[in-house]
C-alpha atoms as a PDB file:
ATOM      1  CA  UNK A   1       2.908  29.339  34.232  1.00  0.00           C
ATOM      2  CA  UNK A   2       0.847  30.695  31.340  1.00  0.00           C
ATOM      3  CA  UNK A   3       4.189  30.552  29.038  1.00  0.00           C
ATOM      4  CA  UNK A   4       5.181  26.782  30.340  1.00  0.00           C
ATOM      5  CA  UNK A   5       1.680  25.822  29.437  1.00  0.00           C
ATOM      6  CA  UNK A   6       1.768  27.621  25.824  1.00  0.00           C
ATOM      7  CA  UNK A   7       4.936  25.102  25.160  1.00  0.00           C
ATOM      8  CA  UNK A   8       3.192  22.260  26.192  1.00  0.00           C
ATOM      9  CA  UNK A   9       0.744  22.897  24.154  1.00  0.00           C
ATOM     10  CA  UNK A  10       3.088  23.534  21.270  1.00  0.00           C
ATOM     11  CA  UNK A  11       4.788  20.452  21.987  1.00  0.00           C
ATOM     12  CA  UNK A  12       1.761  18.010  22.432  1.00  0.00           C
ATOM     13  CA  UNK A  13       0.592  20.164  18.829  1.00  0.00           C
ATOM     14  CA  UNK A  14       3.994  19.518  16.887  1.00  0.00           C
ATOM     15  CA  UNK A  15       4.575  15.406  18.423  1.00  0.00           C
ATOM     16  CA  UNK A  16       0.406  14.737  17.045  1.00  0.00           C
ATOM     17  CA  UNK A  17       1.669  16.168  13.732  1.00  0.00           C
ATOM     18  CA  UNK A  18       4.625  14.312  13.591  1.00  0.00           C
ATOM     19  CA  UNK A  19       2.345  10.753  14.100  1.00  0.00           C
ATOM     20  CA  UNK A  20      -0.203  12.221  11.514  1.00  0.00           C
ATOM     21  CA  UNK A  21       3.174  12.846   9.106  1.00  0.00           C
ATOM     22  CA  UNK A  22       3.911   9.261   9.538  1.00  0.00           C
ATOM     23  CA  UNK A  23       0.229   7.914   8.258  1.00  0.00           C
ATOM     24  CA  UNK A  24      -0.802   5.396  10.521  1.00  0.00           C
ATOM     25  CA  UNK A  25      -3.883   4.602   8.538  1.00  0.00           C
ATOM     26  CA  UNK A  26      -1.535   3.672   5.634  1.00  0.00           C
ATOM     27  CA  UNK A  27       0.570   0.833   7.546  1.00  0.00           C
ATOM     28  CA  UNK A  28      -1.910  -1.485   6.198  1.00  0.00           C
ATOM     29  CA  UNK A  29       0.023  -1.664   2.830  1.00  0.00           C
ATOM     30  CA  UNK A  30       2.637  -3.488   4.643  1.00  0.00           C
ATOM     31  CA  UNK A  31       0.164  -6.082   5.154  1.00  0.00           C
ATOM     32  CA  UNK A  32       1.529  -6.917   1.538  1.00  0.00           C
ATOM     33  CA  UNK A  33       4.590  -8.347   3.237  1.00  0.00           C
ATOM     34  CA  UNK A  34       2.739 -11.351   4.708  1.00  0.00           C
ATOM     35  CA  UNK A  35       2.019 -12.459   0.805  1.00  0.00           C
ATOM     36  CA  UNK A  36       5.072 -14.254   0.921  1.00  0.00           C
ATOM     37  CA  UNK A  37       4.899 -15.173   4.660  1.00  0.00           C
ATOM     38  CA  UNK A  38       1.185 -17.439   4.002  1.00  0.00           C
ATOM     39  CA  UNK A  39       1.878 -18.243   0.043  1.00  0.00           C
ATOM     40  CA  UNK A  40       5.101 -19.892   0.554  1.00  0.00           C
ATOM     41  CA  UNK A  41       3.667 -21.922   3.902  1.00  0.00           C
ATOM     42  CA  UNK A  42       6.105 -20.421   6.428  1.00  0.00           C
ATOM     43  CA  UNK A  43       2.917 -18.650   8.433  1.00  0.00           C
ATOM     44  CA  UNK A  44       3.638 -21.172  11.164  1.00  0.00           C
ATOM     45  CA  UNK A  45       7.095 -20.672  11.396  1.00  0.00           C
ATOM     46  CA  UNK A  46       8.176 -18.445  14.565  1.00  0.00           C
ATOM     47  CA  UNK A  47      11.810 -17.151  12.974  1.00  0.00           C
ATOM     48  CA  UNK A  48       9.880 -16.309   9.716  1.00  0.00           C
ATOM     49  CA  UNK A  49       7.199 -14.250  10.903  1.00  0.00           C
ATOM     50  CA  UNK A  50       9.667 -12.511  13.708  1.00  0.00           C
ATOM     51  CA  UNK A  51      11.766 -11.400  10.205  1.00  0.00           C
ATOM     52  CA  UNK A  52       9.036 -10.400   8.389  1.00  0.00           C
ATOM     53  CA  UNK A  53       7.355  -8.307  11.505  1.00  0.00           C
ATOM     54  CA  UNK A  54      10.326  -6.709  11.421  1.00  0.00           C
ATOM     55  CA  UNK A  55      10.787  -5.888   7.935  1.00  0.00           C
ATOM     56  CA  UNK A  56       6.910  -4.504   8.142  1.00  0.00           C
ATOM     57  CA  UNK A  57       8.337  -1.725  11.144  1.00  0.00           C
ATOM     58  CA  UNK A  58      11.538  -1.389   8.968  1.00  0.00           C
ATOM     59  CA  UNK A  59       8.809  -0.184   5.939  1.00  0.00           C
ATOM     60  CA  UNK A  60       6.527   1.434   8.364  1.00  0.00           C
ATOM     61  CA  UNK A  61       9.259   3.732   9.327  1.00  0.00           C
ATOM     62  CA  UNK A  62      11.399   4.087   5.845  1.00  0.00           C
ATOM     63  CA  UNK A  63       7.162   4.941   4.636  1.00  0.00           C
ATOM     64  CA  UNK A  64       7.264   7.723   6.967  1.00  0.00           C
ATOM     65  CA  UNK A  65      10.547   9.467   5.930  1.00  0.00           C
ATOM     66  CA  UNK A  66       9.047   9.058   2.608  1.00  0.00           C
ATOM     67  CA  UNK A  67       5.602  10.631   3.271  1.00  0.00           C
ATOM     68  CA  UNK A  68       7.721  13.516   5.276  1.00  0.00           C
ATOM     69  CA  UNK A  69       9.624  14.398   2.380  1.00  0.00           C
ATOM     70  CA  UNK A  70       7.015  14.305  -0.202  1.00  0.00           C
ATOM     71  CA  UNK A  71       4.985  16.333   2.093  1.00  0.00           C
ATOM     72  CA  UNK A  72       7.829  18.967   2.075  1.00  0.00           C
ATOM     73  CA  UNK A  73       8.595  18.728  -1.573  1.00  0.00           C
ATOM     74  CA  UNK A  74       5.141  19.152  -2.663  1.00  0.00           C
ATOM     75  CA  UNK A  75       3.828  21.884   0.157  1.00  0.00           C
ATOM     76  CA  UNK A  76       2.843  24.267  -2.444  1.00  0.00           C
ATOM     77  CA  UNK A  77       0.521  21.674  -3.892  1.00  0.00           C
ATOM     78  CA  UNK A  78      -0.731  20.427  -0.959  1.00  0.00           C
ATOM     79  CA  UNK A  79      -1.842  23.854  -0.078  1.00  0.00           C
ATOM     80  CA  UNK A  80      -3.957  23.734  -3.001  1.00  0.00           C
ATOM     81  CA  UNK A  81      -5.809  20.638  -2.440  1.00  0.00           C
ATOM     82  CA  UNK A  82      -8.844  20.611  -0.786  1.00  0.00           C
ATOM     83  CA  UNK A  83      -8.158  16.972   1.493  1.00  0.00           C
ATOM     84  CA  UNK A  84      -3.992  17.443   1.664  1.00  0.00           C
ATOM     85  CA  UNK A  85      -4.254  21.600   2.799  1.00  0.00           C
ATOM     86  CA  UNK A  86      -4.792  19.811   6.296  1.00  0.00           C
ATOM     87  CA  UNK A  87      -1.583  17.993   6.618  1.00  0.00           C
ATOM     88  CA  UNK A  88       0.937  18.774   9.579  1.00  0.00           C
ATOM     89  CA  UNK A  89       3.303  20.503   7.391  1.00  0.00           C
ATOM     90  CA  UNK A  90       1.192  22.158   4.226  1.00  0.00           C
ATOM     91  CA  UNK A  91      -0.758  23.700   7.289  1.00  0.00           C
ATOM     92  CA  UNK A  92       1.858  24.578   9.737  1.00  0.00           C
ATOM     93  CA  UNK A  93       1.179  22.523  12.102  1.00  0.00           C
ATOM     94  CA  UNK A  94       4.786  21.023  11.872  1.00  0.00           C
ATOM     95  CA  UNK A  95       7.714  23.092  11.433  1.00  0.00           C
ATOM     96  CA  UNK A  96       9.964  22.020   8.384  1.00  0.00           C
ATOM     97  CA  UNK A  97      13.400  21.813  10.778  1.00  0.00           C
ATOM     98  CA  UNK A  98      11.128  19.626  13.006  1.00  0.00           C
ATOM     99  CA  UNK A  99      10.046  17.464  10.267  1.00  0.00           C
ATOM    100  CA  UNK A 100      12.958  17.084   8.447  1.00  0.00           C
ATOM    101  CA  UNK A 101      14.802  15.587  11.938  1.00  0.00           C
ATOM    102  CA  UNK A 102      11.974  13.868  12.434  1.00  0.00           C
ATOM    103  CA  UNK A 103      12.848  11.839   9.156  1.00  0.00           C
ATOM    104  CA  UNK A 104      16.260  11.651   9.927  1.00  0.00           C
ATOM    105  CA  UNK A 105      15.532   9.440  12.765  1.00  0.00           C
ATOM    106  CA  UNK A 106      13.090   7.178  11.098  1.00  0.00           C
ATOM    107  CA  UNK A 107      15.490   6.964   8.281  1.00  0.00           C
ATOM    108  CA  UNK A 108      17.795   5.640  10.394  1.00  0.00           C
ATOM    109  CA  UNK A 109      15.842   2.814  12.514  1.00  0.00           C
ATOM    110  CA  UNK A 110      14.130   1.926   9.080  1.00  0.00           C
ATOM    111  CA  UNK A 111      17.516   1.191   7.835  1.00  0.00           C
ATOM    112  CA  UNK A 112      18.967  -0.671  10.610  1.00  0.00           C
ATOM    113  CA  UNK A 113      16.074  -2.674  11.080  1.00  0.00           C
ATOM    114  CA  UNK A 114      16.410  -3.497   7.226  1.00  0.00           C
ATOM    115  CA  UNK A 115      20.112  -4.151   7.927  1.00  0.00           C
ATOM    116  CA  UNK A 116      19.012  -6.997  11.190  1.00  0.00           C
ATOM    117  CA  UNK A 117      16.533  -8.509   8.625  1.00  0.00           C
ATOM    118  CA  UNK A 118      19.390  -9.347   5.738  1.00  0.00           C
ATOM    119  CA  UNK A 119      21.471  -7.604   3.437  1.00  0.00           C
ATOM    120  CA  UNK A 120      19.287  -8.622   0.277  1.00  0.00           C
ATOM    121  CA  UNK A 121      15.960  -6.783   2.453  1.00  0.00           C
ATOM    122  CA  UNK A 122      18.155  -3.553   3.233  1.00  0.00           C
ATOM    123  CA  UNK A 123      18.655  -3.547  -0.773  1.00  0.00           C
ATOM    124  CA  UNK A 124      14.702  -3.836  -1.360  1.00  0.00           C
ATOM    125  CA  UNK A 125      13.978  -1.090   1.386  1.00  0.00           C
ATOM    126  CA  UNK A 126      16.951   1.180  -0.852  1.00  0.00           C
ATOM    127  CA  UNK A 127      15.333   0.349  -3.963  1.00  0.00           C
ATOM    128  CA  UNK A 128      12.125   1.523  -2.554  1.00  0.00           C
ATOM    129  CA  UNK A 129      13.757   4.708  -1.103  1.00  0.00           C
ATOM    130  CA  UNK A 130      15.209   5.462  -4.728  1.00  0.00           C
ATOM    131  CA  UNK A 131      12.182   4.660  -6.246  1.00  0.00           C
ATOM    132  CA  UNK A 132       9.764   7.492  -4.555  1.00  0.00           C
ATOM    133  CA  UNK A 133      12.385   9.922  -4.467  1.00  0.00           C
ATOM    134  CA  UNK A 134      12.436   9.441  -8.500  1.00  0.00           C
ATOM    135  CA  UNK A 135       8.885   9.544  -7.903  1.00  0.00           C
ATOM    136  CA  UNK A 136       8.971  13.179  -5.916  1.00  0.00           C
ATOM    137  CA  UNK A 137      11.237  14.268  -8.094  1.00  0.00           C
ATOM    138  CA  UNK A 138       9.830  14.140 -11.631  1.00  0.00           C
ATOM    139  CA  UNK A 139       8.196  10.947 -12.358  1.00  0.00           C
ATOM    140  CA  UNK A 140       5.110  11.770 -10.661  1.00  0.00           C
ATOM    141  CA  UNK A 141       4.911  14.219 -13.783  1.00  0.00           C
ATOM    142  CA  UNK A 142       4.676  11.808 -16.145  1.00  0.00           C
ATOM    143  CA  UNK A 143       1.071  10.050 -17.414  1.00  0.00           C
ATOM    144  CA  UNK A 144       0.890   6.750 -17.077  1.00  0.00           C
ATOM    145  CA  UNK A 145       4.138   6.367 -14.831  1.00  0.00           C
ATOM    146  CA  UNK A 146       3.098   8.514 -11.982  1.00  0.00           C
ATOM    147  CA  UNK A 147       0.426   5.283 -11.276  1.00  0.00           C
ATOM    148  CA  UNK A 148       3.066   2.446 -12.319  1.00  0.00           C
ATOM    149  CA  UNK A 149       5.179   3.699  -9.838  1.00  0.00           C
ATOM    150  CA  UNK A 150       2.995   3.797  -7.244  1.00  0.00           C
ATOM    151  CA  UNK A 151       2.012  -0.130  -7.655  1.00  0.00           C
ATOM    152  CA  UNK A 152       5.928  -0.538  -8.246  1.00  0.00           C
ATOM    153  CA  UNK A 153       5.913   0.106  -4.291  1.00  0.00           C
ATOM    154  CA  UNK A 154       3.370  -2.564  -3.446  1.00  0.00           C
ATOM    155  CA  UNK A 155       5.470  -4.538  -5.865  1.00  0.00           C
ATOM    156  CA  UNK A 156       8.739  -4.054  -3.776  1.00  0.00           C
ATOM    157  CA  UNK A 157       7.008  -4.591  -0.240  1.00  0.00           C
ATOM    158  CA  UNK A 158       6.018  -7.944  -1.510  1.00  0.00           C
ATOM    159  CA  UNK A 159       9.548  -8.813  -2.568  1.00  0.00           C
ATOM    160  CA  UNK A 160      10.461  -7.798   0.591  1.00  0.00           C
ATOM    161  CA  UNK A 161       8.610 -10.165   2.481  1.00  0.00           C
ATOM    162  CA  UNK A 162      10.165 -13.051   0.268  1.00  0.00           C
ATOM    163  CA  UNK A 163      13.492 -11.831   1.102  1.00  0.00           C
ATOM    164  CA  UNK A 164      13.023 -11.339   4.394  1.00  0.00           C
ATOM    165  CA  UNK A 165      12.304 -15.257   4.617  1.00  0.00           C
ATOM    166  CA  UNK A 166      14.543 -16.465   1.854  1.00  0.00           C
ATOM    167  CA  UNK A 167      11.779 -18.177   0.047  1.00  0.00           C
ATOM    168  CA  UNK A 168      11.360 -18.294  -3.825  1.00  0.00           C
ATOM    169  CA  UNK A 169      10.119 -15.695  -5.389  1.00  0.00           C
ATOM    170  CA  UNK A 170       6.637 -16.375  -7.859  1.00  0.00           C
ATOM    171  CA  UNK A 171       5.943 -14.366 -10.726  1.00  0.00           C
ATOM    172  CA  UNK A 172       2.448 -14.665  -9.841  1.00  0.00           C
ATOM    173  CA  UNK A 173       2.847 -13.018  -6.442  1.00  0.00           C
ATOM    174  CA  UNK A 174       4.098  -9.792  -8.610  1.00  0.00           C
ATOM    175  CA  UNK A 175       2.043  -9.627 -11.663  1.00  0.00           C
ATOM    176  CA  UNK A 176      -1.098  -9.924  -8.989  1.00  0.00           C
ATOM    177  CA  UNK A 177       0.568  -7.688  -6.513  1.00  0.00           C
ATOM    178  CA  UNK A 178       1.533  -4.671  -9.486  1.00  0.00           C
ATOM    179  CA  UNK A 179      -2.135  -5.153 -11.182  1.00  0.00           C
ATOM    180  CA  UNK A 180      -3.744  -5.236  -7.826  1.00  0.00           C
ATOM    181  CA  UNK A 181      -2.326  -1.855  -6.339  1.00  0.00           C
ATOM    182  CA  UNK A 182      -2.454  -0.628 -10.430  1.00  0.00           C
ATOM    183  CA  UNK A 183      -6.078  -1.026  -9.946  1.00  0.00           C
ATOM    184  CA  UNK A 184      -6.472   1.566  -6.166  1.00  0.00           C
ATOM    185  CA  UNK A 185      -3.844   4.035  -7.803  1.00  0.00           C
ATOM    186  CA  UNK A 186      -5.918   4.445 -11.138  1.00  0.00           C
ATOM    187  CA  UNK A 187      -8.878   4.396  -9.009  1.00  0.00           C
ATOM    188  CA  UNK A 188      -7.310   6.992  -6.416  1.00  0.00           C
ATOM    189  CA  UNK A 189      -6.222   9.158  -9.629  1.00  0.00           C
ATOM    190  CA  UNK A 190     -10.084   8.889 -10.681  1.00  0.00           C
ATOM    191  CA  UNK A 191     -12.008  10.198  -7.476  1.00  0.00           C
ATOM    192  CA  UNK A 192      -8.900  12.968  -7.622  1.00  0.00           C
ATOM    193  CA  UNK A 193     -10.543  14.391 -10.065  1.00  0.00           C
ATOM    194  CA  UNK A 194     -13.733  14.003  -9.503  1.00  0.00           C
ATOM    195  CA  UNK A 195     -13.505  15.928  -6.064  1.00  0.00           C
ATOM    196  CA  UNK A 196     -11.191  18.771  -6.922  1.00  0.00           C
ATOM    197  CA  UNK A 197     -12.567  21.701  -8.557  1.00  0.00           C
ATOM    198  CA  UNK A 198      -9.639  22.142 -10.113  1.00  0.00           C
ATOM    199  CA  UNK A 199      -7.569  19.162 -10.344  1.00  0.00           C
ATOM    200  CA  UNK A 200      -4.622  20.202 -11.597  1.00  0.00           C
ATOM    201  CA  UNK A 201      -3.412  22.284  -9.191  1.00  0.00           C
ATOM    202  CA  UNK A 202      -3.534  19.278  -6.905  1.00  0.00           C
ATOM    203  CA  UNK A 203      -1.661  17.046  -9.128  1.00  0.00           C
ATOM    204  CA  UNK A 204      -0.376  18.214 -12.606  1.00  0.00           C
ATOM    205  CA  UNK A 205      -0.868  14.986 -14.204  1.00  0.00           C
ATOM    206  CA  UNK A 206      -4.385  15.632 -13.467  1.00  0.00           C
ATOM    207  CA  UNK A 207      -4.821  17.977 -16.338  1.00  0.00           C
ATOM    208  CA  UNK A 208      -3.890  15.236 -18.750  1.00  0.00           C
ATOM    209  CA  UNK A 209      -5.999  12.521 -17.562  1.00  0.00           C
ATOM    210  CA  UNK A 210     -10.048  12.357 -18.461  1.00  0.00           C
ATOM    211  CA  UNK A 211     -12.654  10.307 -16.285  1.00  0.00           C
ATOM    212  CA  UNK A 212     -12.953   8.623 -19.689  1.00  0.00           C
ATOM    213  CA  UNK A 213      -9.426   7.382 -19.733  1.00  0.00           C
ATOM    214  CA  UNK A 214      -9.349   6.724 -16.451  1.00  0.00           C
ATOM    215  CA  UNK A 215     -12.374   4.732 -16.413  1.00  0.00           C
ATOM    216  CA  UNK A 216     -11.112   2.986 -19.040  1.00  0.00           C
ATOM    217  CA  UNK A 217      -7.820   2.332 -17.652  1.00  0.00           C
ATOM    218  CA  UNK A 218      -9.732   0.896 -14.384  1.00  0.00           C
ATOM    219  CA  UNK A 219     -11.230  -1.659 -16.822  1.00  0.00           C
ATOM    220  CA  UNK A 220      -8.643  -3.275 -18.042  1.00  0.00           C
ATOM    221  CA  UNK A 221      -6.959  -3.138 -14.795  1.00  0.00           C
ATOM    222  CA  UNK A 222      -9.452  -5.040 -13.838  1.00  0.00           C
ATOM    223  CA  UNK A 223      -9.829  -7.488 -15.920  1.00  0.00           C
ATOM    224  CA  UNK A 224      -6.120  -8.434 -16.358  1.00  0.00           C
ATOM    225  CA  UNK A 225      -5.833  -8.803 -12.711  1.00  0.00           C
ATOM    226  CA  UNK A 226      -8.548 -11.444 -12.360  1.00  0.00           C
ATOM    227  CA  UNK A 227      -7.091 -13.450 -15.280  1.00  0.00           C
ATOM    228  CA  UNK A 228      -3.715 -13.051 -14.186  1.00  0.00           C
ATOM    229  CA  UNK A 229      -5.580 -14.593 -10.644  1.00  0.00           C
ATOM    230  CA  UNK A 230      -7.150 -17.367 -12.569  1.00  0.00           C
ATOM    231  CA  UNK A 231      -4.241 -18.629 -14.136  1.00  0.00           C
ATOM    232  CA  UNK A 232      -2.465 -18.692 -11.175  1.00  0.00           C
ATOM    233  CA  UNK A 233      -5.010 -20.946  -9.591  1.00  0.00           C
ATOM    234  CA  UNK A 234      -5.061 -22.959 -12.840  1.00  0.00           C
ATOM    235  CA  UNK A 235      -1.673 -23.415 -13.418  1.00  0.00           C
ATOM    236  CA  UNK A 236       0.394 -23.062  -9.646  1.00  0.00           C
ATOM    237  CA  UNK A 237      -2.615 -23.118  -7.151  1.00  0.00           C
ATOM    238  CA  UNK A 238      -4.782 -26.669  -7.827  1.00  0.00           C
ATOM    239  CA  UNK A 239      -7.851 -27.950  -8.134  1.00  0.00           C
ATOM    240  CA  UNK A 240      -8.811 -26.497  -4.229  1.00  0.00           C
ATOM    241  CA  UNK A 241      -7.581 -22.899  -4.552  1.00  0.00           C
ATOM    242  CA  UNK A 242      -9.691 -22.787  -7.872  1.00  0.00           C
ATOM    243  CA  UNK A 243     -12.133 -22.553  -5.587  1.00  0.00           C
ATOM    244  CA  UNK A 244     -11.407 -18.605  -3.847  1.00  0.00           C
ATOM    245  CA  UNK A 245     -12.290 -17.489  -7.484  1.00  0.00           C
ATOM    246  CA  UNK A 246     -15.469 -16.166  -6.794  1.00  0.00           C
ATOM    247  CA  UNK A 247     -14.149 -14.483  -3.792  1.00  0.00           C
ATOM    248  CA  UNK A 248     -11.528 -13.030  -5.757  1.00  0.00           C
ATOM    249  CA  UNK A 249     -13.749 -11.619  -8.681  1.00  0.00           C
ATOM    250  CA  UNK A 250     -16.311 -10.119  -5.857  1.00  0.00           C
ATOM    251  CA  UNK A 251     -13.476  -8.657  -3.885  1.00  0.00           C
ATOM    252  CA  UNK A 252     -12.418  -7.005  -7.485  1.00  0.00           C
ATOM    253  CA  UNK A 253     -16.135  -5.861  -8.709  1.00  0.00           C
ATOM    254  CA  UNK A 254     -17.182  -4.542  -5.067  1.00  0.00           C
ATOM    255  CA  UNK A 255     -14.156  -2.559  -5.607  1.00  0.00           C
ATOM    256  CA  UNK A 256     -15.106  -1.078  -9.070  1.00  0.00           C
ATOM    257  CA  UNK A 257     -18.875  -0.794  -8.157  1.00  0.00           C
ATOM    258  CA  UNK A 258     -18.183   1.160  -4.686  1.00  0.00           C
ATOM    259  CA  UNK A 259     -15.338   3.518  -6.544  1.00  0.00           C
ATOM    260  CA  UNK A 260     -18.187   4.518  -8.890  1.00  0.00           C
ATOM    261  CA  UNK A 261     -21.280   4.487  -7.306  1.00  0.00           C
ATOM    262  CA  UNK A 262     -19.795   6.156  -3.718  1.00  0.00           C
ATOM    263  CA  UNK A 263     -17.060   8.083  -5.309  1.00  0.00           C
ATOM    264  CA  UNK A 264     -14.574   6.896  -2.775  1.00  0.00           C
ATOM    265  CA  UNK A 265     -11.533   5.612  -4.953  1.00  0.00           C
ATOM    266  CA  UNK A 266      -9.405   8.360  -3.152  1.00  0.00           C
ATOM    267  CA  UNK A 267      -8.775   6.151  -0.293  1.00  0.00           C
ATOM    268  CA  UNK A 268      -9.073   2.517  -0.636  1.00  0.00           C
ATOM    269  CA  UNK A 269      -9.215   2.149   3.382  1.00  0.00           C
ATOM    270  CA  UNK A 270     -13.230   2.811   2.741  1.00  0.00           C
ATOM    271  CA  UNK A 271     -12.896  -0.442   2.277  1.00  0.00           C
ATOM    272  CA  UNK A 272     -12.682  -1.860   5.959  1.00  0.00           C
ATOM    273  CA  UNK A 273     -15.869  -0.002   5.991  1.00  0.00           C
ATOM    274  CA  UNK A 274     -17.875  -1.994   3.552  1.00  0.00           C
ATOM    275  CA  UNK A 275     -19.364  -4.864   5.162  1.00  0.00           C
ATOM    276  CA  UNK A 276     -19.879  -6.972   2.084  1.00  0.00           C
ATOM    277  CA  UNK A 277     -16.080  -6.548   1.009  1.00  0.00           C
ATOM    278  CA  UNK A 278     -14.947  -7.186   4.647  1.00  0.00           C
ATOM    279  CA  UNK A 279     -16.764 -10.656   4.882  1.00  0.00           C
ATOM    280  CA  UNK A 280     -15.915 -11.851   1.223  1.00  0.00           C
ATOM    281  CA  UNK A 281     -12.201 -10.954   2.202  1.00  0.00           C
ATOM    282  CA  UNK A 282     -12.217 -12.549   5.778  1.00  0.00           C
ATOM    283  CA  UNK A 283     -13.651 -15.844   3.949  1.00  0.00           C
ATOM    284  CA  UNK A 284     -11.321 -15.354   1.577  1.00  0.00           C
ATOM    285  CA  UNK A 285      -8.205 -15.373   3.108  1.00  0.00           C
ATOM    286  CA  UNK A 286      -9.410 -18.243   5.689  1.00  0.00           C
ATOM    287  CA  UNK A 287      -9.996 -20.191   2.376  1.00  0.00           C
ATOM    288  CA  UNK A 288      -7.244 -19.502   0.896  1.00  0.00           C
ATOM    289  CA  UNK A 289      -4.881 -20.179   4.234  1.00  0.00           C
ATOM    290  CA  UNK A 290      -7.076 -23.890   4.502  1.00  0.00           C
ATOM    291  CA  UNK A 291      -5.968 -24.313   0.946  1.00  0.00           C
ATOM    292  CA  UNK A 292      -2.137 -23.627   0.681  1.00  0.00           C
ATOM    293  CA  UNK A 293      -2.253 -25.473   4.575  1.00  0.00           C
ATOM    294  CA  UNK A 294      -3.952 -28.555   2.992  1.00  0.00           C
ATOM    295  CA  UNK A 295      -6.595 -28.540   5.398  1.00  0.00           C
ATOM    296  CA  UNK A 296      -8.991 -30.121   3.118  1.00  0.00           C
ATOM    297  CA  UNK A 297      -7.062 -32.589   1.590  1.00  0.00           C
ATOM    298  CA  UNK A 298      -6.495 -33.917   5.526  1.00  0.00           C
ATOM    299  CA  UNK A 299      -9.984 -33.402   6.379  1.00  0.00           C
ATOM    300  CA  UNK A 300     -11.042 -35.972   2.982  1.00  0.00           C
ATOM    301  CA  UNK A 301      -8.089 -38.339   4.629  1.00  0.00           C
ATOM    302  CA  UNK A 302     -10.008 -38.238   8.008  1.00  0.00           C
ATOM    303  CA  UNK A 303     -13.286 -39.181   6.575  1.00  0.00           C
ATOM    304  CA  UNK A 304     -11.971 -41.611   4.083  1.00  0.00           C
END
């Protein structure tokens, strides 16, 4: 009885790891997927969002074989780091054999799914595959890149969701989408090494970076993102969606004020914990729906 129980308990143990390996609290970067679902006006369209809820489990589960792998690749690091020396596999809670099968099978039902969606989606989702393990293997190395590559991702999921609906693809949607997730990777990079006592055994690139640089980095970011924003609403969004500017710039600063003043960069979820940031993004996107929806171009008709 005593032994049947131990297993159990193994069992119950290994299967929490496994979801832990898998990073629920990071599904919400497959959010980015709907970008294409509201900008191109196809929220209301039942076929389109079925495709792209799909393609967000197809990246939910491709994500997971990812994070599995990286986990297993970079144990030794992990181990070293005072946040990631708790994960499934750098502690032991999951065996490797486990985890490794464990990917297997997501690999496979990310990939079908991407296959239902369409052929062009399946070659996003491969792209994306190739791209972190370039990224596990020696680009996350390199200054500068390691960060790049990371937004690249964000970059992809948001082509993805344009695929996965056949709509036209906007350069504004990517140059927003790359600066936007350049901006939380610099920022993650920053509170990195402002936690670690000694960074580089974390993350090697560590050891090249400065707070300065970073800081500096984070600036520009910053700033080229909210022009790049601007000009979109100047030039492709109207007169109306001029008007989620301030919302945009707050959403931006709130960002750079809380990464420096709370030293919480290292996960951008804090986020969904700051009230202000919350409300000025719930208004936002409402505003920015009523815009692309024409709601208050009707509204003028109405009272006209």
């Amino acid at each position: 009885m005593a032994r049947a129980h131990a297993t159990r308990s193994r069992v119950v143990v290994t299967l929490s790891g496994l979801v832990k390996e898998m990073r629920p609290w990071q599904w919400y970067k497959q959010s980015v997927l709907l970008l294409g679902l509201v900008f191109s006006r196809s929220l209301f369209d039942p076929i389109a969002v079925t495709n792209v809820a799909l393609g967000i489990v197809a990246f939910c589960a491709v994500a997971g074989t990812t994070y599995i792998g990286n986990d297993i690749l970079d144990i030794e690091e992990d181990r070293n780091h005072p946040r990631k020396k708790h994960r499934p596999i750098a502690s032991g809670q999951v065996p490797i054999p486990v985890a490794v099968s464990f990917a297997l099978v997501l690999f496979v039902v990310g990939l079908a799914l991407s296959w239902y969606v369409g052929p062009l989606f399946l070659l996003v989702v491969l792209t994306y595959l190739g791209q972190n393990a370039l990224y596990s293997s020696f680009l996350k190395e390199i200054v500068i890149v390691d960060v790049m590559i990371v937004a690249i991702g964000f970059v992809l999921r948001a082509i993805a969701g344009v695929v996965a609906i056949d709509v036209y693809l906007s350069p504004w949607l990517v140059v927003c989408t790359f600066l936007g997730a350049l901006m939380l990777a610099i920022g993650k990079r920053r509170h990195e090494m402002a936690v670690s006592d000694d960074p580089a055994a974390s993350r090697g690139t560590l050891a090249e970076y400065t707070e300065e640089i970073l800081d500096q980095l984070l600036v520009v970011v910053l700033a080229a993102l909210v022009v790049s924003y601007s000009l979109y609403t100047f030039f492709r969004g109207g007169l109306w969606m001029m008007s989620t500017l301030p919302f945009a710039f707050f959403a931006a600063f709130r960002y750079h004020f809380l990464a420096h003043t709370q030293n919480l960069g290292g996960d951008p979820t804090f986020l969904f914990g700051d009230h202000p940031f919350l409300v000025n993004l719930a208004v936002w996107g409402l505003l920015v729906v009523a815009v692309l929806y024409e709601v208050p171009v009707r509204l003028l008709g109405l009272i006209t």
